[in-house]
C-alpha atoms as a PDB file:
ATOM      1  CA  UNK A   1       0.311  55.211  52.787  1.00  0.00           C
ATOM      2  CA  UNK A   2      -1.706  56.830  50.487  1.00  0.00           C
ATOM      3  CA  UNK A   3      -4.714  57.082  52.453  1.00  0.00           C
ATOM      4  CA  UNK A   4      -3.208  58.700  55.700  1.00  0.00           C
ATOM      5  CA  UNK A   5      -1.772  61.377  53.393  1.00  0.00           C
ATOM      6  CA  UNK A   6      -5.278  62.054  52.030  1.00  0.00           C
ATOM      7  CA  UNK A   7      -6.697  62.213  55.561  1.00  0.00           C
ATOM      8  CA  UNK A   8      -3.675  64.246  57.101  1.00  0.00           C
ATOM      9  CA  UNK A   9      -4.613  67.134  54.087  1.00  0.00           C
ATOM     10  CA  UNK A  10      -7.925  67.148  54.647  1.00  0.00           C
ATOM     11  CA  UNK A  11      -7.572  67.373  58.703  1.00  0.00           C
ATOM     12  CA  UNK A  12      -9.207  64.550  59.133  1.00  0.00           C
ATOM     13  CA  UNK A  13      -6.750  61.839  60.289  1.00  0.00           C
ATOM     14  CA  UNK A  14      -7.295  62.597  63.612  1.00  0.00           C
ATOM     15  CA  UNK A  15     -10.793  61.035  63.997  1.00  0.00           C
ATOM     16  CA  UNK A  16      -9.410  57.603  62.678  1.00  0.00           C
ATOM     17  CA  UNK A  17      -8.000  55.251  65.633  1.00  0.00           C
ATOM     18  CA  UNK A  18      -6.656  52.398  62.393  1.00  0.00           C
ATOM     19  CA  UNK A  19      -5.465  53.237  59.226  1.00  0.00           C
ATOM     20  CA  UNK A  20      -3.656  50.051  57.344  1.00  0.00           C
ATOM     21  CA  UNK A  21      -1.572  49.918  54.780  1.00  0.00           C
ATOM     22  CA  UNK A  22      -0.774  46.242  52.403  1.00  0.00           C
ATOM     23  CA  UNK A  23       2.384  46.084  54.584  1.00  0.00           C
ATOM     24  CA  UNK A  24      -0.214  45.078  57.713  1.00  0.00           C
ATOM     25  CA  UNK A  25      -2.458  42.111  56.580  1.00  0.00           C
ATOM     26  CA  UNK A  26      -1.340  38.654  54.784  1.00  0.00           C
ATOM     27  CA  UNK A  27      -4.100  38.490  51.741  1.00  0.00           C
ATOM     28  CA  UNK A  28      -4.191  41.137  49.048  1.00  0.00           C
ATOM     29  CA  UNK A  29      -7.388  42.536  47.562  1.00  0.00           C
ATOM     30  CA  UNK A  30      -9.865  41.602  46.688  1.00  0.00           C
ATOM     31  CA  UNK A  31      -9.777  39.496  49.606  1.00  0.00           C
ATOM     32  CA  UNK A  32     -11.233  41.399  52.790  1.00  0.00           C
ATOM     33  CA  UNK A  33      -8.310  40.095  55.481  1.00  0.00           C
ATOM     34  CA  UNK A  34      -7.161  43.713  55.574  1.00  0.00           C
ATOM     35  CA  UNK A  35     -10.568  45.138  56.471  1.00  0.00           C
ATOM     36  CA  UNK A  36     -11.491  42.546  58.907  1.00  0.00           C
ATOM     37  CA  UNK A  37      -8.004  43.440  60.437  1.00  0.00           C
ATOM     38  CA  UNK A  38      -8.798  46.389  60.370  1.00  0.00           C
ATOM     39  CA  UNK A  39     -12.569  45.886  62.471  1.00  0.00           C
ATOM     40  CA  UNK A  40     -10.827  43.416  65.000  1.00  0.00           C
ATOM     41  CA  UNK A  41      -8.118  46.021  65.900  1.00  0.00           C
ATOM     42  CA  UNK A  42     -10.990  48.339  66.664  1.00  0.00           C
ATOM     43  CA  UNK A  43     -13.216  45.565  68.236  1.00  0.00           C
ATOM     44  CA  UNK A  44     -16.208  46.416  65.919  1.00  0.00           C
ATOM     45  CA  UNK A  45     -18.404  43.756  63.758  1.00  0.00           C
ATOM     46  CA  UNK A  46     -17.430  44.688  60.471  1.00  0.00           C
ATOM     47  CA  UNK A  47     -21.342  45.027  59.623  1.00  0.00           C
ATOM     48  CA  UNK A  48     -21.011  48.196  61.474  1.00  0.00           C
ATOM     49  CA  UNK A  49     -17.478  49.439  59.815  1.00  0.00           C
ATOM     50  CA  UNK A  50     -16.856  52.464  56.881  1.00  0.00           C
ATOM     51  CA  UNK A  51     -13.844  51.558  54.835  1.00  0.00           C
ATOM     52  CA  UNK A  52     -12.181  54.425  52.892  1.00  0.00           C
ATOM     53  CA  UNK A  53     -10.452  53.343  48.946  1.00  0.00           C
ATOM     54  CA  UNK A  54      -9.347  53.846  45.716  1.00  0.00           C
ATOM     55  CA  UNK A  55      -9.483  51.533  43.872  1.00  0.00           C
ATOM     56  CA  UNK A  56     -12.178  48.646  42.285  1.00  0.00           C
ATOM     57  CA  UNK A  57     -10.130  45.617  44.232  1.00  0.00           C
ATOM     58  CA  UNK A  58     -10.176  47.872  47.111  1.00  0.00           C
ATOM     59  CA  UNK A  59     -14.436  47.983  46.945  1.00  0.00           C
ATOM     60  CA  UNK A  60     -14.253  44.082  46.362  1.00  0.00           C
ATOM     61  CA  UNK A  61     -13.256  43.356  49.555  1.00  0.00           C
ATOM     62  CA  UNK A  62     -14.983  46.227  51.633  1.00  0.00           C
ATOM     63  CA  UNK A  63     -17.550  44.375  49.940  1.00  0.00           C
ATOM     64  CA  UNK A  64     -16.343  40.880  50.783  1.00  0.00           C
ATOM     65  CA  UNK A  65     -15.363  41.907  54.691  1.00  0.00           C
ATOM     66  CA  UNK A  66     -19.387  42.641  54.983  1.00  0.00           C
ATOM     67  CA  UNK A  67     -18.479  46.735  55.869  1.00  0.00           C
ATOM     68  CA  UNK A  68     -21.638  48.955  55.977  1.00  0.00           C
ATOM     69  CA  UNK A  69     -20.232  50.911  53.311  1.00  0.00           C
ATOM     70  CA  UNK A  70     -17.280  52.031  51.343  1.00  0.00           C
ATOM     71  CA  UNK A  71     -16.381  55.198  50.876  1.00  0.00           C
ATOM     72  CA  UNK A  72     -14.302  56.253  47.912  1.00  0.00           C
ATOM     73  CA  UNK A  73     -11.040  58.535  48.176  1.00  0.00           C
ATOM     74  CA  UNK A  74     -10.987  60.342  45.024  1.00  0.00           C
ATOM     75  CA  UNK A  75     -14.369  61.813  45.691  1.00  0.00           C
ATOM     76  CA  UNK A  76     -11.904  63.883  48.407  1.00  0.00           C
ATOM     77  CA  UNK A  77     -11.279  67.170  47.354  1.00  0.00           C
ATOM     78  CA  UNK A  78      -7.410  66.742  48.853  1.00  0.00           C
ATOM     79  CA  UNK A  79      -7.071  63.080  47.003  1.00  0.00           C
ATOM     80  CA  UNK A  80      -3.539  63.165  44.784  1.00  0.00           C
ATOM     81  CA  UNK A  81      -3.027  60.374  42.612  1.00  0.00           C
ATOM     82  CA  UNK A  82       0.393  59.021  42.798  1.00  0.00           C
END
């Protein structure tokens, strides 16, 4: 998971209790089931959730799952594109 290996080189991984990958969530993006997974497994309204992407799909459905913001990866000074 591309995101966890961002977060691991950057030291921040620790301060994230879910991190979910396609492999954990039925829909694919743009729809938002993996970020309102994502809220329910942390038992926070997704109005009050920060989702971390890549890509323009990825936005979509931060977007669609009603998130507070989105915040994107490759802004990270440790982001490698695979």
């Amino acid at each position: 998971m591309q995101v966890k290996k961002t977060l691991e080189a950057a030291g921040l991984h620790k301060y994230f209790k879910v991190m979910l990958g396609p492999e954990d969530y039925k829909t694919s993006k743009p729809s938002p089931g993996g970020f309102l997974r994502a809220a329910e497994l942390l038992g926070v309204d997704p109005k009050f959730c920060v989702g971390f992407e890549d890509a323009e799909f990825g936005f979509q459905a931060i977007q669609n799952a009603n998130y507070l913001m989105g915040i994107d990866v490759k802004l990270m000074q440790s982001y490698e594109q695979t």
